[in-house]
N, C-alpha and C. Protein backbone atom coordinates (compact mmCIF):
# COMPACT_ATOMS: atom_id res chain seq x y z
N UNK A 1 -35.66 -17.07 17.48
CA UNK A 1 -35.09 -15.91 16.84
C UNK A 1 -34.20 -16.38 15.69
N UNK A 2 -34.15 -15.35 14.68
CA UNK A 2 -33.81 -16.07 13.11
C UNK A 2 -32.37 -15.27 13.40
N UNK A 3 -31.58 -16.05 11.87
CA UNK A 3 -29.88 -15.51 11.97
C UNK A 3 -30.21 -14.23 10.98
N UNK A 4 -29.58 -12.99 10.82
CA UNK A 4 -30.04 -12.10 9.97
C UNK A 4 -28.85 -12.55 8.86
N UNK A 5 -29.14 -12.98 7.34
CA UNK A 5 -28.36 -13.35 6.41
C UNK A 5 -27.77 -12.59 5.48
N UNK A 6 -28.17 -10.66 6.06
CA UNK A 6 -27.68 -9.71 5.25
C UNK A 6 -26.31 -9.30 5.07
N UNK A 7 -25.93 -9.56 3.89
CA UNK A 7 -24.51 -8.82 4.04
C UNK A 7 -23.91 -7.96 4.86
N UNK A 8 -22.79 -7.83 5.35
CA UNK A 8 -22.32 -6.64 5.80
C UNK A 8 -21.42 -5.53 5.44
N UNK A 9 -22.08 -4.30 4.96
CA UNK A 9 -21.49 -3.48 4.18
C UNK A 9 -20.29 -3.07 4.61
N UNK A 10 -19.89 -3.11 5.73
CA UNK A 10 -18.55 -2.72 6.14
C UNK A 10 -17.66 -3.92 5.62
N UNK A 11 -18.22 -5.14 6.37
CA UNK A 11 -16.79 -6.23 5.59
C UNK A 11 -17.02 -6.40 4.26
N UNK A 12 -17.98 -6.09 3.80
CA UNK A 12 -18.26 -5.86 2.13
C UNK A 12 -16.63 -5.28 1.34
N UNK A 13 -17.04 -3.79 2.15
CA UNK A 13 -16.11 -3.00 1.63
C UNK A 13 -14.67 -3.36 1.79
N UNK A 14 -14.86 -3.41 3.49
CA UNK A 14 -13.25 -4.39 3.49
C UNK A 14 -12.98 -5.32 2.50
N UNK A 15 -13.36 -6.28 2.09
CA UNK A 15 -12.87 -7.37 0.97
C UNK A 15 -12.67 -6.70 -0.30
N UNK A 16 -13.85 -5.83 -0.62
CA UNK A 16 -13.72 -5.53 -2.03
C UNK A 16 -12.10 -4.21 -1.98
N UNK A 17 -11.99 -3.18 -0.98
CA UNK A 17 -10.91 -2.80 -1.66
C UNK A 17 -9.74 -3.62 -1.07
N UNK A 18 -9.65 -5.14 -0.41
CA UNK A 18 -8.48 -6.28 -0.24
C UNK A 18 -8.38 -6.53 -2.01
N UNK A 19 -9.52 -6.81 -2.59
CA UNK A 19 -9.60 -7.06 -3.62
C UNK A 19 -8.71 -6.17 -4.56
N UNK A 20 -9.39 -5.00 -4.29
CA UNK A 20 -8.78 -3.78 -5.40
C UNK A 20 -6.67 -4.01 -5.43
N UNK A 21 -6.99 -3.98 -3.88
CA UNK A 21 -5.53 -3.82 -3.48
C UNK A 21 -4.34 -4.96 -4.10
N UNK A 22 -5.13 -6.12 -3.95
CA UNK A 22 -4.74 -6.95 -4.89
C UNK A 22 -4.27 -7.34 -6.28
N UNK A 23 -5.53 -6.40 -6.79
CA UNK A 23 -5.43 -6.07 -8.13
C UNK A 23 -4.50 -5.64 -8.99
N UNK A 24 -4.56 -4.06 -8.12
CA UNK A 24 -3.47 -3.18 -8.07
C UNK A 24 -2.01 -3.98 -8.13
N UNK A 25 -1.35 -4.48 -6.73
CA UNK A 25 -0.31 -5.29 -6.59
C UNK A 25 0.27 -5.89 -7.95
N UNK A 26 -0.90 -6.88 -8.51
CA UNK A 26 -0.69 -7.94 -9.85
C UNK A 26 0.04 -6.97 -11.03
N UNK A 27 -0.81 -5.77 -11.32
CA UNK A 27 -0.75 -4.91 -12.49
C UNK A 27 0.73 -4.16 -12.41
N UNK A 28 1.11 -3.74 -10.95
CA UNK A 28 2.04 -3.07 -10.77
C UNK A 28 3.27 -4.21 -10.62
N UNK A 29 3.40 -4.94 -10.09
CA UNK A 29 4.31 -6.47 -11.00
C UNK A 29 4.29 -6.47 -12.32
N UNK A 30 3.25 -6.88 -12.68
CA UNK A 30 3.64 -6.73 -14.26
C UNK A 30 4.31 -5.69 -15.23
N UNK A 31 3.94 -4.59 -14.54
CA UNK A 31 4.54 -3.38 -15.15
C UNK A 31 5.81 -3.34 -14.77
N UNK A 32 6.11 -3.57 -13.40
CA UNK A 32 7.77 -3.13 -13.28
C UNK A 32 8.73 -4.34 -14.11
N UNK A 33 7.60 -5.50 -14.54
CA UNK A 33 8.86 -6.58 -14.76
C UNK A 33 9.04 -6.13 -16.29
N UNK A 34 7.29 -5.26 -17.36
CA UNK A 34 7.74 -4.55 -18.19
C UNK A 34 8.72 -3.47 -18.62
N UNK A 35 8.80 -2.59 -17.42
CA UNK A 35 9.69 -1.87 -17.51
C UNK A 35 11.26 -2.48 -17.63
N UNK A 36 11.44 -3.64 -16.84
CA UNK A 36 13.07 -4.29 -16.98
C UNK A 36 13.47 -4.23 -17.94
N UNK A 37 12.30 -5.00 -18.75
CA UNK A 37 12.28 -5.84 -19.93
C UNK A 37 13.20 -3.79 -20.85
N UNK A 38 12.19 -3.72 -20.71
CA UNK A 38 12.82 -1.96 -21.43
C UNK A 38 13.35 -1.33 -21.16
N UNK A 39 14.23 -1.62 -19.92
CA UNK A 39 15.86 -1.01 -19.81
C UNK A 39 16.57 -2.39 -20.80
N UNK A 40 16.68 -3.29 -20.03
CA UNK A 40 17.61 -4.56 -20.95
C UNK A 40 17.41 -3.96 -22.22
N UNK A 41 16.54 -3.71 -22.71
CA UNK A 41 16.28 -3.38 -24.78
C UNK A 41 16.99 -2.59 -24.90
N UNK A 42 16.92 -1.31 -24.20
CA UNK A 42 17.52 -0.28 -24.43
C UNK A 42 19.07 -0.15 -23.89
N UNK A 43 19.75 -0.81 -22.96
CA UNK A 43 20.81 -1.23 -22.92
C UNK A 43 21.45 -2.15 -23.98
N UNK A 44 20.90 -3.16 -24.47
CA UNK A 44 20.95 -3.68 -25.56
C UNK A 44 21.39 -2.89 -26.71
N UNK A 45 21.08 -1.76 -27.14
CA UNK A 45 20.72 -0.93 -27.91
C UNK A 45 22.19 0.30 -28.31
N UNK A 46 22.55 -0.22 -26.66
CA UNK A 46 22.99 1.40 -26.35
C UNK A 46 24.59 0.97 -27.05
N UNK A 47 25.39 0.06 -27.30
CA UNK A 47 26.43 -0.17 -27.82
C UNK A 47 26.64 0.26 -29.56
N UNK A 48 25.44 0.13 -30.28
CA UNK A 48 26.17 0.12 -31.45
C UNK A 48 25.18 2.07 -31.57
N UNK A 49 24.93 2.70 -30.67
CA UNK A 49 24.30 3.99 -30.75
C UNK A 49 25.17 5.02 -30.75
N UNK A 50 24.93 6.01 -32.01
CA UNK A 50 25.71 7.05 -32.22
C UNK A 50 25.63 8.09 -30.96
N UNK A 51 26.31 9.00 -30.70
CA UNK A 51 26.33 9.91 -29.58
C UNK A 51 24.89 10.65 -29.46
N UNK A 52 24.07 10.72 -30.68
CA UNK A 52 22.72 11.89 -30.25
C UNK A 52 21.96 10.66 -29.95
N UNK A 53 22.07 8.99 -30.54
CA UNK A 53 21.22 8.25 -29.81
C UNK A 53 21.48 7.41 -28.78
N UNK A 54 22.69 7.65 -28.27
CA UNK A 54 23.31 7.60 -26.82
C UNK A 54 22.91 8.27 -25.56
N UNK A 55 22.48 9.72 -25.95
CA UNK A 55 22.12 10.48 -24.92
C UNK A 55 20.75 10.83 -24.96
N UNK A 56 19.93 10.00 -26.12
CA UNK A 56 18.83 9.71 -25.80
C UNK A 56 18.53 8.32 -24.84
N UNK A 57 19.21 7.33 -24.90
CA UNK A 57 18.71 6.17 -24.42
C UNK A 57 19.18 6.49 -22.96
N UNK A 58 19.69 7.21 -22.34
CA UNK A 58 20.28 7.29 -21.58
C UNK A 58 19.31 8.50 -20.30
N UNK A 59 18.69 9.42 -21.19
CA UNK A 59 17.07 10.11 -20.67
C UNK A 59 15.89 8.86 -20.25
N UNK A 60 16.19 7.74 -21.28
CA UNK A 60 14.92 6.83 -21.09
C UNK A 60 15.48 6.03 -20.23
N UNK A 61 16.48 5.52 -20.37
CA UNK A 61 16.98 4.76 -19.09
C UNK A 61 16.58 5.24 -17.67
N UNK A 62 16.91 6.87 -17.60
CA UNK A 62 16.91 7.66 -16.27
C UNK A 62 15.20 7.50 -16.05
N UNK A 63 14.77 7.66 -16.98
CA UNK A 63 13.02 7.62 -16.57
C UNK A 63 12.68 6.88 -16.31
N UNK A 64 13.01 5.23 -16.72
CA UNK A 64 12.95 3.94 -16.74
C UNK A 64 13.00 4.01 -14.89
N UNK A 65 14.08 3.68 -14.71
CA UNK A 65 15.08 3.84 -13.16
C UNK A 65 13.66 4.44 -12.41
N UNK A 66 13.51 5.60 -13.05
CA UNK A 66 12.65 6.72 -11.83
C UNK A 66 11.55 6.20 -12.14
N UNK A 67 10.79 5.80 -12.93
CA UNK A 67 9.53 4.91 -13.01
C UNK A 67 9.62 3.70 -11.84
N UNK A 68 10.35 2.88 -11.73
CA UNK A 68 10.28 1.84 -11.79
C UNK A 68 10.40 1.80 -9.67
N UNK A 69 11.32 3.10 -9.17
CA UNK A 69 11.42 3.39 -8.40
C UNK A 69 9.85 4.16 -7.41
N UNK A 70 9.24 4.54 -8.54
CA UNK A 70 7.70 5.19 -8.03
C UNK A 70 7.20 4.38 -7.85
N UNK A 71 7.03 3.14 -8.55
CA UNK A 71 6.21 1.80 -8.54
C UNK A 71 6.62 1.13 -7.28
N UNK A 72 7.75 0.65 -6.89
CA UNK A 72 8.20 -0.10 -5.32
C UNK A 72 7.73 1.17 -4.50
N UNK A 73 7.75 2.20 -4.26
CA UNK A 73 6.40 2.88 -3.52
C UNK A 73 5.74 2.82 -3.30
N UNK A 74 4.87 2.35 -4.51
CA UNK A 74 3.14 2.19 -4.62
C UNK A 74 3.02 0.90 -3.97
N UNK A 75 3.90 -0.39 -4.22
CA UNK A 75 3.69 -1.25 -3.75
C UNK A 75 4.16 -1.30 -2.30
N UNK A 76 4.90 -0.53 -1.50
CA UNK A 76 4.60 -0.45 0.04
C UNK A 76 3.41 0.43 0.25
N UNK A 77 3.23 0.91 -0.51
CA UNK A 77 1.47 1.43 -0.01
C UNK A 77 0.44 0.52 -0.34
N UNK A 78 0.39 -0.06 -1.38
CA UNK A 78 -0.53 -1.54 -1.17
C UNK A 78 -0.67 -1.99 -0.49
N UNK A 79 0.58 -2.48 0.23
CA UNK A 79 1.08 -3.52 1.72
C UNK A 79 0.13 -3.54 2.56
N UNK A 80 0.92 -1.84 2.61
CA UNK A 80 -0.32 -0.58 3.67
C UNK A 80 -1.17 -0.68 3.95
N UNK A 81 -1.70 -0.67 2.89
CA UNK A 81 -3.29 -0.70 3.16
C UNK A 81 -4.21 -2.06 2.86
N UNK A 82 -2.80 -3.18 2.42
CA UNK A 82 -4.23 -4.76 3.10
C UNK A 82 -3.63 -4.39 4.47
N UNK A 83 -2.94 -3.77 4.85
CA UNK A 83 -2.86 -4.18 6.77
C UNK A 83 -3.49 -3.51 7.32
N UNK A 84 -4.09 -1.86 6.96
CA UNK A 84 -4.87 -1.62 7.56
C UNK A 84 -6.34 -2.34 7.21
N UNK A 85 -6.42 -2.38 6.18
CA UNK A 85 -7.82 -3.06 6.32
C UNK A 85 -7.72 -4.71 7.11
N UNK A 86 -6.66 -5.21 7.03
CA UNK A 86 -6.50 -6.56 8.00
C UNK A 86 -7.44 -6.12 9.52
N UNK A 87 -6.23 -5.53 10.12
CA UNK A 87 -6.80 -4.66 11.23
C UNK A 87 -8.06 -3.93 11.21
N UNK A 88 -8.93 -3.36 10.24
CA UNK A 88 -9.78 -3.02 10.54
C UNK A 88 -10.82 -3.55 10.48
N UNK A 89 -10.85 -4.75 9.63
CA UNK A 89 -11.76 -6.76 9.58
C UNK A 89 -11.79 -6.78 10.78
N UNK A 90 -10.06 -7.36 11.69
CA UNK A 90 -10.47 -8.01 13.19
C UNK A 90 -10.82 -6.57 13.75
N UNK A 91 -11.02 -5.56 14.05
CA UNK A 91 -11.55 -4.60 14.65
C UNK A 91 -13.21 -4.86 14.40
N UNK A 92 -13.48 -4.71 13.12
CA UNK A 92 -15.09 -4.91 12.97
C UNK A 92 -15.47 -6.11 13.78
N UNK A 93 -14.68 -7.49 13.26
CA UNK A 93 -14.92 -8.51 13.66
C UNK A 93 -15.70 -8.52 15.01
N UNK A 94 -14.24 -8.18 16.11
CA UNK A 94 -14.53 -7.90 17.08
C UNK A 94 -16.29 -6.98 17.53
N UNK A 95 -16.21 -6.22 17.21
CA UNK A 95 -17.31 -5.28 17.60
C UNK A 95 -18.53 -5.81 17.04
N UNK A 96 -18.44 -6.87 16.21
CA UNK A 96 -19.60 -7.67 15.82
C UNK A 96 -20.08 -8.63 17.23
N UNK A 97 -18.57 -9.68 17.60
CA UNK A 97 -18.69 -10.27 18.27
C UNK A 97 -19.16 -9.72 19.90
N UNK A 98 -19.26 -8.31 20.01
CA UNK A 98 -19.41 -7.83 21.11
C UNK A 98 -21.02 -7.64 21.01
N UNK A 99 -21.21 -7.41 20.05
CA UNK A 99 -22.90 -6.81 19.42
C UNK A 99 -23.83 -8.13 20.09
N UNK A 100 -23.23 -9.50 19.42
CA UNK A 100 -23.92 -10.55 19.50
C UNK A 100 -23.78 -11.07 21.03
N UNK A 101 -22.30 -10.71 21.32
CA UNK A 101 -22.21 -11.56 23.02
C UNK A 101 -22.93 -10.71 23.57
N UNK A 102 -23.78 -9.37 23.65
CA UNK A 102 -24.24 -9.01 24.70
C UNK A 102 -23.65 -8.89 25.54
N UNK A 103 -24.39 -8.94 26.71
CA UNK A 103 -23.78 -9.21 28.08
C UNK A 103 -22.99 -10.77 28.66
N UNK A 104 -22.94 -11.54 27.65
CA UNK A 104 -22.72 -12.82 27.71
C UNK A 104 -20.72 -12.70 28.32
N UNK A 105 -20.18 -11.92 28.48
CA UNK A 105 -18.67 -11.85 28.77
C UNK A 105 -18.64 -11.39 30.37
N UNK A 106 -17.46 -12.26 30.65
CA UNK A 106 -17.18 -12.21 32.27
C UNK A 106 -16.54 -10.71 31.97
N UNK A 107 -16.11 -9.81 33.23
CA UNK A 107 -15.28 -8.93 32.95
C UNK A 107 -13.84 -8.90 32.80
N UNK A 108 -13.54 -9.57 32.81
CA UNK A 108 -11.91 -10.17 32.47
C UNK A 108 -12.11 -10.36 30.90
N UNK A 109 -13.00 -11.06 30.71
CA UNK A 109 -13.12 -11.11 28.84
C UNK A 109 -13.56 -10.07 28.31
N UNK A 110 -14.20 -9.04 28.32
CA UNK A 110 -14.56 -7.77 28.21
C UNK A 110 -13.34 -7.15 28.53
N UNK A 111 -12.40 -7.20 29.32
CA UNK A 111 -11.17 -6.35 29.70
C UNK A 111 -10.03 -6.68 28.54
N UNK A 112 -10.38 -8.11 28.72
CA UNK A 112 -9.46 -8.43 27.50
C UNK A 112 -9.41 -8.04 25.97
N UNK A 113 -11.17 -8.19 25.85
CA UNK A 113 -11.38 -8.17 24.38
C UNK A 113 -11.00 -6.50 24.31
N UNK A 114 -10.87 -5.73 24.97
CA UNK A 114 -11.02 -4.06 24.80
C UNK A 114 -9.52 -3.78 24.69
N UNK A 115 -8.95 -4.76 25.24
CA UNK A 115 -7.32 -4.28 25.07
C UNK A 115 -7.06 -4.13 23.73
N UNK A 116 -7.63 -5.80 23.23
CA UNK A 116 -6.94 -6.04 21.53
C UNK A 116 -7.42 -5.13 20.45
N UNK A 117 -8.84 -4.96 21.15
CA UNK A 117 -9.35 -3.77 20.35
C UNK A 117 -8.79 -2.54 19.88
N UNK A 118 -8.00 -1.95 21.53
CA UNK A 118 -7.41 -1.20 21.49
C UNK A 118 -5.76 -1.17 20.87
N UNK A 119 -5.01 -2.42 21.12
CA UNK A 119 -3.89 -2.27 20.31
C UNK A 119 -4.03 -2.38 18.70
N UNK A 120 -5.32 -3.16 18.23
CA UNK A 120 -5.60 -3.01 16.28
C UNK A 120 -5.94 -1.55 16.18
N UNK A 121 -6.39 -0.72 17.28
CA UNK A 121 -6.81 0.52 16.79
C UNK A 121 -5.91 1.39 16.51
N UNK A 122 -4.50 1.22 17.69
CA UNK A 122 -3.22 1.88 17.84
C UNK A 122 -2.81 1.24 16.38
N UNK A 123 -2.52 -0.15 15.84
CA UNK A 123 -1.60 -0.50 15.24
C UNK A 123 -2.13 0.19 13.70
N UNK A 124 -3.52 0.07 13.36
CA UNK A 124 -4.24 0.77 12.43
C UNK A 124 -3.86 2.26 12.18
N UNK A 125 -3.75 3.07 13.22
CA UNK A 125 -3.52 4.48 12.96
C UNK A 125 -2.46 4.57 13.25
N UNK A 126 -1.32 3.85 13.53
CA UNK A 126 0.22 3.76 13.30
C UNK A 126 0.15 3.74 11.68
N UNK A 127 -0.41 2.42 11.03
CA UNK A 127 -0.30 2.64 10.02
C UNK A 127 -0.61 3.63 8.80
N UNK A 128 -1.78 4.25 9.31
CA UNK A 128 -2.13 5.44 8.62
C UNK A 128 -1.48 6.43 8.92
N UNK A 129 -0.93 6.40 9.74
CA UNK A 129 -0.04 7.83 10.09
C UNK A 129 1.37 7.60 8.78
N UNK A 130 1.29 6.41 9.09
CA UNK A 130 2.99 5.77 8.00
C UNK A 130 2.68 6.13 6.57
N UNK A 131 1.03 5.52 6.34
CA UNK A 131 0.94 5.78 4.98
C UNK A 131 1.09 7.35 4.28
N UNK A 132 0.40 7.98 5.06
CA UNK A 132 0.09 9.60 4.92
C UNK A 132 1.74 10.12 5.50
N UNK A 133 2.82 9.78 5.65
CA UNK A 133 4.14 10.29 5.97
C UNK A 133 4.45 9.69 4.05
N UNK A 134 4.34 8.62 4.15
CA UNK A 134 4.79 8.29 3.04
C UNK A 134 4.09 8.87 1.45
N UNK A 135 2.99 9.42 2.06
CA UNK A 135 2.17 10.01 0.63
C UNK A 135 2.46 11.44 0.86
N UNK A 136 3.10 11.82 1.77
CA UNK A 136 4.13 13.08 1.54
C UNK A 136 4.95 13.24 0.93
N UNK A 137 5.58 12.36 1.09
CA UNK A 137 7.41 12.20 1.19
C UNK A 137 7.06 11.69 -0.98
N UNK A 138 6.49 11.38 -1.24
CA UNK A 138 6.49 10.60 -2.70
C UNK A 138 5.78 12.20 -3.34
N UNK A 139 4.95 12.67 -2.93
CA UNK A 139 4.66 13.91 -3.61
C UNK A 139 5.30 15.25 -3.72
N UNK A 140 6.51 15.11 -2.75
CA UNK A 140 7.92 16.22 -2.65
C UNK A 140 8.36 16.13 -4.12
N UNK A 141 8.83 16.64 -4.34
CA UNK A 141 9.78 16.89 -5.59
C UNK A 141 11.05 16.01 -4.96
N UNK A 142 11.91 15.67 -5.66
CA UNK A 142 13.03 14.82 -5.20
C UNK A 142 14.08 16.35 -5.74
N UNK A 143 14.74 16.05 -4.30
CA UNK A 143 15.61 17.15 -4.53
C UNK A 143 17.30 16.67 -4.88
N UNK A 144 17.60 17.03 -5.85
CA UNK A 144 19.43 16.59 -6.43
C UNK A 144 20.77 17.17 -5.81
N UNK A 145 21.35 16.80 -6.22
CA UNK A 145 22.50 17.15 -4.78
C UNK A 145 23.13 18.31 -5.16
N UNK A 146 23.04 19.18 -4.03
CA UNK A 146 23.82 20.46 -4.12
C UNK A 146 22.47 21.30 -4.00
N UNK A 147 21.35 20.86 -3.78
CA UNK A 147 20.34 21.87 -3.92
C UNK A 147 19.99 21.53 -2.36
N UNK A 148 19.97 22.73 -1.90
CA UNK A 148 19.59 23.17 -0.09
C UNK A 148 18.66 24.06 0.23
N UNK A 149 18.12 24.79 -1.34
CA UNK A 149 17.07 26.07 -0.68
C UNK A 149 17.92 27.07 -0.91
N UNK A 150 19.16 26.90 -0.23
CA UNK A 150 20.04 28.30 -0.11
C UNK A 150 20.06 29.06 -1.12
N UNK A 151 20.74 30.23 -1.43
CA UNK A 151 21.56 31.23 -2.58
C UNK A 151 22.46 31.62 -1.74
């Protein structure tokens, strides 16, 4: 009996969006260390600036800040999601290795292997539960102080 040498579209996918995720990560570094770079300028700036271009640099600063603050977001959701896909590799992994052992496992190893299975599955949808709390919480409006809803 031959080894089958076909890719596997699931760990396919797993790598390629590890990949993406990666990607992502690099670009969003670079950008926040751009953004520094363009507060320092604009702090730079802000000493010899008349009062109407004072309280402009001072809007871009605030956007700067709140940019730069959306971005360390994105990058705990990156995190996020190489760990769920970590976990969901050794999950496949696993269920590969079960495909091929057959019946080849004592039941103690079968008991075992189903536990770990079962805690990457828990730890996986812990994490998706975190991510999707957190892709709430970033799509709220940020609310400023003194504001409660009330009148």
């Amino acid at each position: 009996m031959g080894t089958d040498d076909r890719t596997d579209p699931h760990l396919g996918f797993l790598e390629m969006s590890d990949r993406l995720m990666e990607d992502l990560a690099v670009h969003n570094l670079k950008a926040r260390e751009r953004l520094r770079e363009g507060i320092a300028w604009l702090e730079a700036r802000r000493a010899d600036a008349n009062e109407a271009e004072h309280a402009d640099i001072e809007i871009l600063v605030a956007q700067c800040h709140d940019a730069l603050k959306r971005m360390e977001a994105l990058r705990g959701a990156y995190q996020d999601v190489r760990a769920i896909n970590a976990a969901a590799h050794a999950e496949h992994l696993e269920w590969l290795d079960k495909r091929i052992l057959g019946g080849t496992e004592s039941p103690g190893e079968r008991a075992e292997r189903q536990q770990r299975l079962e805690r990457l599955r828990e730890e996986r949808q812990a994490r998706m539960g975190e991510l999707r709390r957190r892709a709430e919480d970033a799509q709220r409006p940020p609310q400023t102080d003194g504001e409660d809803g009330s009148r």
